[in-house]
N, C-alpha and C. Protein backbone atom coordinates (compact mmCIF):
# COMPACT_ATOMS: atom_id res chain seq x y z
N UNK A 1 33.39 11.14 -125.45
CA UNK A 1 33.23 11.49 -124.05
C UNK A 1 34.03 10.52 -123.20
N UNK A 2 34.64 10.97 -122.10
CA UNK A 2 35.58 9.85 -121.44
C UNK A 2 34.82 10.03 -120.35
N UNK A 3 34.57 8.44 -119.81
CA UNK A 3 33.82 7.99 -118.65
C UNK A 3 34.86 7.29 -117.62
N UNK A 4 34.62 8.10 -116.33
CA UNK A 4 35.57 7.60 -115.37
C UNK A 4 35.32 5.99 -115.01
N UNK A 5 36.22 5.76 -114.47
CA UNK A 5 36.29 4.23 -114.20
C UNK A 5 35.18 3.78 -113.03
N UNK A 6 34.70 4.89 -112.20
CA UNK A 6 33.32 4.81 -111.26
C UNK A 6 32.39 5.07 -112.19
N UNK A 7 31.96 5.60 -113.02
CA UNK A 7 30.99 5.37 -113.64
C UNK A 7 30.79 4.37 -114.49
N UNK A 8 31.61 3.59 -115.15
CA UNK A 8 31.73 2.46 -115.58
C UNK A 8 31.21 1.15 -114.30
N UNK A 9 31.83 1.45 -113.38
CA UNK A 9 32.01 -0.02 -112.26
C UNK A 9 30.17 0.13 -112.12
N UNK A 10 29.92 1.73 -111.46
CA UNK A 10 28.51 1.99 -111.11
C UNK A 10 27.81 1.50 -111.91
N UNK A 11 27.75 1.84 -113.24
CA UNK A 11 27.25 1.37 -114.46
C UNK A 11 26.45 -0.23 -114.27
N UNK A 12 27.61 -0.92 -114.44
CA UNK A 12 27.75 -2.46 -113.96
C UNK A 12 27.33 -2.93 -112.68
N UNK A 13 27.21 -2.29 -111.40
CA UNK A 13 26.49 -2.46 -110.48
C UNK A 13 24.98 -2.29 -110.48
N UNK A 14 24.88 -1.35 -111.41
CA UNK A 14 23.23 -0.96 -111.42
C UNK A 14 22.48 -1.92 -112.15
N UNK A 15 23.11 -2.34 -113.32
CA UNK A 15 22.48 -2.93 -114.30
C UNK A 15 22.49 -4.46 -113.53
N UNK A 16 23.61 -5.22 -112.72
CA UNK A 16 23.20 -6.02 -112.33
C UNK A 16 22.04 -6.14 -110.98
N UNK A 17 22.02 -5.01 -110.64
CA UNK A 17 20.87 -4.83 -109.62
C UNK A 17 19.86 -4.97 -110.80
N UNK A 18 19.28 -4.25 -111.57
CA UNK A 18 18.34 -4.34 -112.10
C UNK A 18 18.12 -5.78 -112.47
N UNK A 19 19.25 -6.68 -112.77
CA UNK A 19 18.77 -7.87 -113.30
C UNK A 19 17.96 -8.61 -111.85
N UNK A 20 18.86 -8.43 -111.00
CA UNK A 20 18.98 -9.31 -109.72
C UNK A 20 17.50 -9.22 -108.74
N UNK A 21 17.11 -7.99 -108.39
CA UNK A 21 15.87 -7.60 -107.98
C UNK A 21 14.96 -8.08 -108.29
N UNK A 22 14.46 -7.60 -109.63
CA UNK A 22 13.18 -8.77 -109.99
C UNK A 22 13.24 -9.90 -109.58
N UNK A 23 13.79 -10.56 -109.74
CA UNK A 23 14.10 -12.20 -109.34
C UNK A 23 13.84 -12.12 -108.45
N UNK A 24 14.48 -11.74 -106.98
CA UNK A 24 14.53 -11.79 -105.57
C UNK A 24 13.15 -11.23 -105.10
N UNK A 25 12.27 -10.44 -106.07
CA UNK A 25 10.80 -9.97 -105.58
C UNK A 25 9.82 -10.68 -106.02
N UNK A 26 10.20 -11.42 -107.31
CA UNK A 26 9.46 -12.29 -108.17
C UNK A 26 9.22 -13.75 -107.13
N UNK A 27 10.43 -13.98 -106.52
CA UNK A 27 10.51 -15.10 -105.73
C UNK A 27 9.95 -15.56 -104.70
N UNK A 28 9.63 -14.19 -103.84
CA UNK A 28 9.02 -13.87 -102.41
C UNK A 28 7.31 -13.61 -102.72
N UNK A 29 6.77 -13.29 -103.86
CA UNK A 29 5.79 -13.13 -104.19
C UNK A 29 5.42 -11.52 -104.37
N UNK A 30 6.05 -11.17 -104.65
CA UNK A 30 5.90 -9.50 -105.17
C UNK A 30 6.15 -9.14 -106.53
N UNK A 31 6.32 -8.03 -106.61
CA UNK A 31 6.59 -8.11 -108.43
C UNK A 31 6.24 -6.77 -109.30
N UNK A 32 5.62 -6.97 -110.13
CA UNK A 32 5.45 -5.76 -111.10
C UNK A 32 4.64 -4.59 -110.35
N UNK A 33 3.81 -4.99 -109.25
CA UNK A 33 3.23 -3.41 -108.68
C UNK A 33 4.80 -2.83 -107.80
N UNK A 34 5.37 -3.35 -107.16
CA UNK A 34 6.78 -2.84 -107.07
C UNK A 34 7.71 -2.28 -107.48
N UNK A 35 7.97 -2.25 -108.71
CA UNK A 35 8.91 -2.10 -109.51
C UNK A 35 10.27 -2.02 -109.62
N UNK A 36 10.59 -3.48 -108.84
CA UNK A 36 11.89 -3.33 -108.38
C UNK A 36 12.81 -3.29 -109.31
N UNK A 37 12.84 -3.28 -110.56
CA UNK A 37 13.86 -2.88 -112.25
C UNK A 37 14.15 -1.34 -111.89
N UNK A 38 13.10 -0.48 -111.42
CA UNK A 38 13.38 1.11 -111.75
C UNK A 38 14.16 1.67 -110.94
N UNK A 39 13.97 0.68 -109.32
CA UNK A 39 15.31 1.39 -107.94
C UNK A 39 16.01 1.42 -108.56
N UNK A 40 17.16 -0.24 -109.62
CA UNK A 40 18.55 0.80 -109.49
C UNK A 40 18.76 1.71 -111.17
N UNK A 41 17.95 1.38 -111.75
CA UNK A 41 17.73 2.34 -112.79
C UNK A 41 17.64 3.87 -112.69
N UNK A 42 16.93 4.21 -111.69
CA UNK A 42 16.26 5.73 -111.63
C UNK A 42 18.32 5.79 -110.35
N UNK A 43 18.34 5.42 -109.57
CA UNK A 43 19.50 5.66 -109.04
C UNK A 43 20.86 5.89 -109.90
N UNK A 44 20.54 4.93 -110.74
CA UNK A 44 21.97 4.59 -112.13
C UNK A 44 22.08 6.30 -112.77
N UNK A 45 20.94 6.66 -113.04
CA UNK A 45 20.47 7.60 -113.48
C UNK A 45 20.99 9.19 -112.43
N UNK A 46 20.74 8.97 -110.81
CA UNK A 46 21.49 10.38 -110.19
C UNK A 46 23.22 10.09 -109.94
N UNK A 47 23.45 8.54 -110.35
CA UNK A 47 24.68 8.75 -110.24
C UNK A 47 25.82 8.77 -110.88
N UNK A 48 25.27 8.33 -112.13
CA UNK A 48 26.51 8.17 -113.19
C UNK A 48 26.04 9.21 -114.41
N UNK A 49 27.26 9.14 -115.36
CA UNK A 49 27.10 9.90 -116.36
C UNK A 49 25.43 9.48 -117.51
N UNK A 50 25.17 10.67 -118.17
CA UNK A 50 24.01 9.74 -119.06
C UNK A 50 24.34 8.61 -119.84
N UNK A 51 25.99 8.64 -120.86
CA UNK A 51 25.48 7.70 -121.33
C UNK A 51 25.49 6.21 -120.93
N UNK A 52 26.15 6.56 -119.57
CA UNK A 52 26.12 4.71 -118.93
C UNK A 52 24.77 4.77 -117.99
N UNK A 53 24.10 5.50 -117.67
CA UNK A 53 22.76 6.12 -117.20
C UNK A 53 21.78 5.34 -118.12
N UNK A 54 21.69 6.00 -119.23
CA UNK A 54 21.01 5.50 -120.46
C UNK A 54 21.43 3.79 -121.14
N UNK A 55 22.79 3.96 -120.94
CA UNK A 55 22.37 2.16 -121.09
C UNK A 55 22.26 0.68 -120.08
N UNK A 56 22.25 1.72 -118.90
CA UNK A 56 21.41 0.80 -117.91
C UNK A 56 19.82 0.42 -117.81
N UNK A 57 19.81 1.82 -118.20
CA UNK A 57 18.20 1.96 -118.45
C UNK A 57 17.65 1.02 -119.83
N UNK A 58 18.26 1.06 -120.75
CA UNK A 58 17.76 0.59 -121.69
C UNK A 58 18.08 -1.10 -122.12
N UNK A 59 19.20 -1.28 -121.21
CA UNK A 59 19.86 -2.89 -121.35
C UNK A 59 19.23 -3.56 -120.18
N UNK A 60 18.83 -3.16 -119.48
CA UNK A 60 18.21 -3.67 -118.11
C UNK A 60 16.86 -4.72 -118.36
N UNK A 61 15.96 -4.05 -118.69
CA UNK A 61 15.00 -4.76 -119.22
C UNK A 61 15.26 -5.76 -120.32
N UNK A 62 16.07 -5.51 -121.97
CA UNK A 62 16.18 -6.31 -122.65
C UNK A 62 17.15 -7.72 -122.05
N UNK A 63 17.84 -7.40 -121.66
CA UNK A 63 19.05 -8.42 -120.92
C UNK A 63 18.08 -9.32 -120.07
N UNK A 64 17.16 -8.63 -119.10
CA UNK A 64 16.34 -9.42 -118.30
C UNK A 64 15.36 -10.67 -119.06
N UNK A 65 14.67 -9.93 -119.61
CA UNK A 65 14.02 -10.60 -120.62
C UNK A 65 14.60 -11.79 -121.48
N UNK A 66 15.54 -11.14 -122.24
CA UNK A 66 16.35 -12.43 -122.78
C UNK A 66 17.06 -13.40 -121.67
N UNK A 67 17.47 -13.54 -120.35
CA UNK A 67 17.62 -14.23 -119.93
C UNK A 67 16.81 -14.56 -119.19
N UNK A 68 15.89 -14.53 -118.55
CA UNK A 68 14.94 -15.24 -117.43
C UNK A 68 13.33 -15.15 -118.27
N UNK A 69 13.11 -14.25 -119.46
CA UNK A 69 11.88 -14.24 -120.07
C UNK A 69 10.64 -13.14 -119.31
N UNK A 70 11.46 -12.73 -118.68
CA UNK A 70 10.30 -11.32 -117.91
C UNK A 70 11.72 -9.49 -117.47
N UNK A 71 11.03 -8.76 -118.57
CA UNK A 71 9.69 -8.99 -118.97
C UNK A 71 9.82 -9.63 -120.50
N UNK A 72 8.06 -9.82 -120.70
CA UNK A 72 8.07 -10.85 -121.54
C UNK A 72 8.46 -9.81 -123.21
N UNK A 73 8.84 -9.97 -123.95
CA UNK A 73 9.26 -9.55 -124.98
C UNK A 73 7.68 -9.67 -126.14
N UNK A 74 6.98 -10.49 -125.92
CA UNK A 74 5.69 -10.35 -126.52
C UNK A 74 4.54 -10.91 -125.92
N UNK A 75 3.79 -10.00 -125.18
CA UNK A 75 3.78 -8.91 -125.80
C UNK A 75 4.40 -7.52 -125.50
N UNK A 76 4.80 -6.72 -126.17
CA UNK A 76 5.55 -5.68 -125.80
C UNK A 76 6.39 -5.35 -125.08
N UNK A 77 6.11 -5.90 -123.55
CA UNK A 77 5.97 -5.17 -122.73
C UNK A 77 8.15 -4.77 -122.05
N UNK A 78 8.66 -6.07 -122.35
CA UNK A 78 10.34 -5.21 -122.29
C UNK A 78 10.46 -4.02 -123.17
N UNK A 79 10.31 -3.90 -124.32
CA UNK A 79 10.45 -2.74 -125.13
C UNK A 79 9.35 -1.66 -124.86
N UNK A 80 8.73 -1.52 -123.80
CA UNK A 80 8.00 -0.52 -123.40
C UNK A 80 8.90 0.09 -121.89
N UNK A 81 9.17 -0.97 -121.79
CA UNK A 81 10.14 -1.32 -120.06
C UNK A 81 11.61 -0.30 -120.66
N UNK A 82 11.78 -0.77 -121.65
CA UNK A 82 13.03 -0.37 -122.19
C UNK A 82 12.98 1.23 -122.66
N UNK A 83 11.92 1.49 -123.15
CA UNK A 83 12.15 3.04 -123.29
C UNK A 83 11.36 3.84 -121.64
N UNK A 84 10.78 3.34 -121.06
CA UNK A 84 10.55 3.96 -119.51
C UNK A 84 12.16 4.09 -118.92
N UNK A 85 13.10 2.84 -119.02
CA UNK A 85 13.98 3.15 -118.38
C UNK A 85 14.63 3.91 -118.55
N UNK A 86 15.12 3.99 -120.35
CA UNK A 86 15.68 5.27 -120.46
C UNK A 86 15.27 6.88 -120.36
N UNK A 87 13.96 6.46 -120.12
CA UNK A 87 13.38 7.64 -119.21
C UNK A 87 13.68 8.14 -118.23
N UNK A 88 13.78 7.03 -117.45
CA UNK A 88 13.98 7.07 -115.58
C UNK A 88 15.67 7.21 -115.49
N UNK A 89 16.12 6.84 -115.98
CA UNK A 89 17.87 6.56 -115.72
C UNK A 89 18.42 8.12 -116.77
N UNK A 90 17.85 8.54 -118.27
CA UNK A 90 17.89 9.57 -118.59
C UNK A 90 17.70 11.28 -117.99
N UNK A 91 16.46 11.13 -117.38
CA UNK A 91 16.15 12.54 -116.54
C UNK A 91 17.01 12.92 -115.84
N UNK A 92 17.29 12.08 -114.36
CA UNK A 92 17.82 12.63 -113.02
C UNK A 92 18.97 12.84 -114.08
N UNK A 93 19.80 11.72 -115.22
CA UNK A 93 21.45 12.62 -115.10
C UNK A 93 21.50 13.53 -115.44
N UNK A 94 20.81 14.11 -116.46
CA UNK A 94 20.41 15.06 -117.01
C UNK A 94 20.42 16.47 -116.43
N UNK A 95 19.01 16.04 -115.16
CA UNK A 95 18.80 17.18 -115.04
C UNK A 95 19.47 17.68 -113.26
N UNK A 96 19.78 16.61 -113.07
CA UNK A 96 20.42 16.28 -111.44
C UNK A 96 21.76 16.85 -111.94
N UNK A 97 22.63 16.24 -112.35
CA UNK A 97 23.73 15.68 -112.58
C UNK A 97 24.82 16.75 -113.68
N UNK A 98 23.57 17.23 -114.35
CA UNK A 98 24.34 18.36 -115.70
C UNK A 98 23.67 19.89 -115.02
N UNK A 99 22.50 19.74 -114.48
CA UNK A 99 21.98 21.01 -114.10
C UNK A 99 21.65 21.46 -112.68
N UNK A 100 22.21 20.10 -111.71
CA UNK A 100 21.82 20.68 -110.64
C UNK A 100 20.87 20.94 -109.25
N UNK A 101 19.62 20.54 -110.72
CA UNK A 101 18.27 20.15 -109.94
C UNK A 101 18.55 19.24 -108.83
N UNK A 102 17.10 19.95 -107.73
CA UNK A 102 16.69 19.00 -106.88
C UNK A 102 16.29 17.70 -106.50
N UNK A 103 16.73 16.79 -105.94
CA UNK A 103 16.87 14.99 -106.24
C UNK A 103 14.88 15.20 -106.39
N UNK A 104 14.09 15.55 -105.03
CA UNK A 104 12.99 15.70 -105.03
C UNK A 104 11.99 15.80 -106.67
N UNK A 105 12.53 17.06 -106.52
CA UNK A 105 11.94 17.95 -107.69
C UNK A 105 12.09 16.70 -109.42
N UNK A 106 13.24 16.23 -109.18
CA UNK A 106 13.98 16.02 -110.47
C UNK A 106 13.16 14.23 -110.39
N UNK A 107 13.31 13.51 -109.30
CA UNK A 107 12.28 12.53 -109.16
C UNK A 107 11.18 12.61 -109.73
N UNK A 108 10.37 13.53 -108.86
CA UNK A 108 8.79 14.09 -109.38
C UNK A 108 8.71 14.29 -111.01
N UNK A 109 9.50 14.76 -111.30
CA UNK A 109 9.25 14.78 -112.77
C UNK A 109 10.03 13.68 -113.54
N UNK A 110 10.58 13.07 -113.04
CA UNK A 110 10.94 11.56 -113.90
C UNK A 110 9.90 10.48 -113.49
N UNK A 111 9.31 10.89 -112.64
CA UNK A 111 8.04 9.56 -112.36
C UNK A 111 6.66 10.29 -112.61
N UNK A 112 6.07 11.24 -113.63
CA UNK A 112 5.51 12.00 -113.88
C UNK A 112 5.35 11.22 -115.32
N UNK A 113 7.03 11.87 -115.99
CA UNK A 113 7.28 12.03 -117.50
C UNK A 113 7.31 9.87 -118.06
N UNK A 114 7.89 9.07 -116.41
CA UNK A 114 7.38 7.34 -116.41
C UNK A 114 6.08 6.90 -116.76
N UNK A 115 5.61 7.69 -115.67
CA UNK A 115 4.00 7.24 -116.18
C UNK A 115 2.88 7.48 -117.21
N UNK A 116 3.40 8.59 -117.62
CA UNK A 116 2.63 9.45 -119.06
C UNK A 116 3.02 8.68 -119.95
N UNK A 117 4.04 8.14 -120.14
CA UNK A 117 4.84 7.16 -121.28
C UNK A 117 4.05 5.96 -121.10
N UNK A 118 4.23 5.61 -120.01
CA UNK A 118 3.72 4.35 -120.02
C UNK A 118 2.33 4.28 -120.23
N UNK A 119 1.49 5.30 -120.18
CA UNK A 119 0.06 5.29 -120.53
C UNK A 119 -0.30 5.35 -121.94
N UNK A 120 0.69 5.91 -122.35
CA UNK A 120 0.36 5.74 -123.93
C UNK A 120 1.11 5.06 -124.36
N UNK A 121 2.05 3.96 -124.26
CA UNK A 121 2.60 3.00 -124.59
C UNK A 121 1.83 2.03 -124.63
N UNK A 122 0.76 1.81 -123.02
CA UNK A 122 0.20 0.40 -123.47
C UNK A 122 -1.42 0.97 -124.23
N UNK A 123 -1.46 2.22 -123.96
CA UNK A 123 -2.80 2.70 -125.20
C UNK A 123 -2.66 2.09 -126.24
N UNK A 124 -1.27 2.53 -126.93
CA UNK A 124 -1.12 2.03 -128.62
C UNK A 124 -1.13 0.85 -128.56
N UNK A 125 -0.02 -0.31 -127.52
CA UNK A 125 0.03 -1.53 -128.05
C UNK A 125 -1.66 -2.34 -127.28
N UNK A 126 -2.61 -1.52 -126.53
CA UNK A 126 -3.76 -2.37 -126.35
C UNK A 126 -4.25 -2.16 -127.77
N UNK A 127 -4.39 -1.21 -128.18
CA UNK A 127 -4.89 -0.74 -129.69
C UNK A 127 -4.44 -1.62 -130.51
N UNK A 128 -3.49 -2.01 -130.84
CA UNK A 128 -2.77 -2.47 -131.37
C UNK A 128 -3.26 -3.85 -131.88
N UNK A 129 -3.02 -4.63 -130.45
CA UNK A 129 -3.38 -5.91 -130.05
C UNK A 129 -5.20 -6.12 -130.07
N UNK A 130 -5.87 -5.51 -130.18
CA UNK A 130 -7.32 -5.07 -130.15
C UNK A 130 -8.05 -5.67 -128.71
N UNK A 131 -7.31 -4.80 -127.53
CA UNK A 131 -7.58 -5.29 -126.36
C UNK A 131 -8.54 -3.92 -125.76
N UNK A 132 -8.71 -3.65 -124.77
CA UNK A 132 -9.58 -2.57 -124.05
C UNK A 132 -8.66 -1.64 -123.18
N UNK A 133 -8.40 -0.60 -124.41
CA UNK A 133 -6.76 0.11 -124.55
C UNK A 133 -7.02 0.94 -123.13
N UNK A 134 -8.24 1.71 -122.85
CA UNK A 134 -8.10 2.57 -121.89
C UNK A 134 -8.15 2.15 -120.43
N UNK A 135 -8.91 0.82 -120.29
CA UNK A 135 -8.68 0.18 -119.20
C UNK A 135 -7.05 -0.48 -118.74
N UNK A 136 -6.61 -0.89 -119.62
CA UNK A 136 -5.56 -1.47 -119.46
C UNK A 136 -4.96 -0.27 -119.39
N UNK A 137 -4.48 1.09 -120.15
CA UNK A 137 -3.51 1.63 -119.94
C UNK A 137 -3.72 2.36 -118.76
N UNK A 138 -4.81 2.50 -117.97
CA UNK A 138 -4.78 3.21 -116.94
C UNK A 138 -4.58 2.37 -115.70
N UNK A 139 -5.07 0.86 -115.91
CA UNK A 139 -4.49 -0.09 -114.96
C UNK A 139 -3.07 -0.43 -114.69
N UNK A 140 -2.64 0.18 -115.61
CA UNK A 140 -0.55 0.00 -116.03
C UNK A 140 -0.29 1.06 -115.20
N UNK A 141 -0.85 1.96 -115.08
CA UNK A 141 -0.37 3.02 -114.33
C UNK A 141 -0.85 2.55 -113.12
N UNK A 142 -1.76 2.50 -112.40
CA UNK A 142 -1.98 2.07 -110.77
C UNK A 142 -1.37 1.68 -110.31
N UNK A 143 -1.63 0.08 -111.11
CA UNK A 143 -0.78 -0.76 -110.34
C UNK A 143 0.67 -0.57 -109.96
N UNK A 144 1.30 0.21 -110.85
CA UNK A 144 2.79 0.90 -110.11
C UNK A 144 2.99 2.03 -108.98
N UNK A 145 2.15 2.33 -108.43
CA UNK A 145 1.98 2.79 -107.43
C UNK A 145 2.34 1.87 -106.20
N UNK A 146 2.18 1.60 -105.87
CA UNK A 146 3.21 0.88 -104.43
C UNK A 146 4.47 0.84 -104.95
N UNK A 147 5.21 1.11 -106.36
CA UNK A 147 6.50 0.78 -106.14
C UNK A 147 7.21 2.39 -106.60
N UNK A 148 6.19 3.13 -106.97
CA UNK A 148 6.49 4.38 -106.84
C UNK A 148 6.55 5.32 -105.70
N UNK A 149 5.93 4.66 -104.35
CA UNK A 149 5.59 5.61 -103.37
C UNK A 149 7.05 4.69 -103.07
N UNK A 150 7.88 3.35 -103.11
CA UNK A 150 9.33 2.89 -102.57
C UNK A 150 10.14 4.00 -103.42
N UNK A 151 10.01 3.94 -104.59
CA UNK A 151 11.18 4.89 -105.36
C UNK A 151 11.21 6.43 -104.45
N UNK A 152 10.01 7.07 -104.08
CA UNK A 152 10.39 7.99 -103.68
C UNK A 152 10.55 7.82 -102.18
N UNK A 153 10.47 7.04 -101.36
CA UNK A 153 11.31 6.55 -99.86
C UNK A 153 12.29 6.17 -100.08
N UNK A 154 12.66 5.32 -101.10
CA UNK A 154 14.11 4.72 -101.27
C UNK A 154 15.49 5.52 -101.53
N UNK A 155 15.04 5.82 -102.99
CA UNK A 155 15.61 6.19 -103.61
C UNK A 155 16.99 7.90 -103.32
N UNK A 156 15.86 8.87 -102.59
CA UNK A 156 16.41 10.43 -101.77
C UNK A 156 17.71 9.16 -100.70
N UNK A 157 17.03 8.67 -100.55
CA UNK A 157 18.27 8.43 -98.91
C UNK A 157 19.46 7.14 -99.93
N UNK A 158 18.82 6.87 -100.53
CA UNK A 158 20.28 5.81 -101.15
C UNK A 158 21.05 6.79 -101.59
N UNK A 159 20.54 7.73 -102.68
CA UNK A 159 21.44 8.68 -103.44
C UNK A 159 22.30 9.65 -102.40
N UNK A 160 21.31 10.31 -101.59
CA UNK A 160 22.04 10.77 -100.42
C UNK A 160 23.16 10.22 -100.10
N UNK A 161 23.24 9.22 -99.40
CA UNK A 161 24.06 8.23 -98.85
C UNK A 161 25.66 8.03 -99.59
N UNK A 162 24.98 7.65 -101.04
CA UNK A 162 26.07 7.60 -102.21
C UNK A 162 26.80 8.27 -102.34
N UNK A 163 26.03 9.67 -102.35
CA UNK A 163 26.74 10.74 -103.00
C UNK A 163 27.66 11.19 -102.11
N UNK A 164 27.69 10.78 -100.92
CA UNK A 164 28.55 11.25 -99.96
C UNK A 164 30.22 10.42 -99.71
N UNK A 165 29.41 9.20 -99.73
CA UNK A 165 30.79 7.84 -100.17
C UNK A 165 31.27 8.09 -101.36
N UNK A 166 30.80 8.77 -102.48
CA UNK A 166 31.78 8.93 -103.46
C UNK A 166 32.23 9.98 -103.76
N UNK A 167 32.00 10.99 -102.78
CA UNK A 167 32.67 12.49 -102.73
C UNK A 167 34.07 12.37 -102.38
N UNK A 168 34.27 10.99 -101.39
CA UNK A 168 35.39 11.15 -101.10
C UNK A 168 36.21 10.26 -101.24
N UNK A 169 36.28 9.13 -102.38
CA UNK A 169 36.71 8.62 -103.08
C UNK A 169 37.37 8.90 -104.37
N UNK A 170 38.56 8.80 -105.10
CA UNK A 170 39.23 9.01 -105.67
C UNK A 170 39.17 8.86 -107.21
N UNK A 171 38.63 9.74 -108.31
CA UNK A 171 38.08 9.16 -109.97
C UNK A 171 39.12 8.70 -110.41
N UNK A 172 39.03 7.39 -111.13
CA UNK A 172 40.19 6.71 -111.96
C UNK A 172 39.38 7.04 -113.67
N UNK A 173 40.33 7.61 -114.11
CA UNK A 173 40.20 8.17 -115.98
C UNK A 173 40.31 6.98 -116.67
């Protein structure tokens, strides 16, 4: 598959947003009910091709982790981070991007198909870990709520915005 030279640069912009954010929310005192990793992930996702989509999503978290140690790699929780993203950064290109769908519509069901994952992600690893699987996995889901009601304020008007600055900009092969 040949990936234009904007989807490459985008690529690289997103993923360093993803690194960069946490930090800057982590710092101010905000943080995981936010979810500032998924803005430019789920965005990476309406604007570039899948497979640089998909490895924003999925390098974002591990890269983070290995360099600053959050998220933390044990327990679980980057490699849970890591397949949500390629969730979130997977859908919209997918279904935005190859088919068309509505940013709305195509959101709603990537932060639908986020949170169902993530409920049975930390089910198994509370199970796992022999912790109190149903409390915790339903507390994993709440608490991302304030940064899901930003993804869907944020997110329509950035892409908007984007998609318009790079309509009329020039693809380098």
């Amino acid at each position: 598959m040949n990936y234009s030279g904007r989807d490459l640069v985008l690529g690289g912009l997103f993923l360093a947003l993803a690194l960069a954010l946490p930090v800057v929310f982590h710092a101010v005192g905000l943080g995981r009910a936010f979810l500032p990793m998924f803005l430019p992930i789920v965005t990476a996702g309406f604007l570039t091709v899948l497979p640089v989509a998909l490895t924003v999503g999925m390098l974002s978290p591990l890269t983070s982790a290995a360099l600053t140690g959050m998220p933390p790699f044990f327990p679980p929780v980057a490699f849970i981070m890591m397949i949500e993203g390629i969730v979130l950064a997977g859908v919209p290109s997918l279904l935005r991007r190859k088919l068309g769908w509505n940013i709305w519509g195509v959101l709603a069901l990537t932060v639908f198909l986020d949170r169902l994952l993530l409920l049975v992600a930390v089910f198994f690893v509370s199970t796992w870990l022999d912790l109190p699987e149903k409390v915790l996995s339903v507390a994993a889901v709440i608490e991302g709520f304030p940064g899901i009601l930003i993804l869907f304020l944020v997110v329509p008007v950035i892409v908007g915005k984007l998609e318009k600055i790079l309509k009329n900009l020039p693809v380098s092969e």
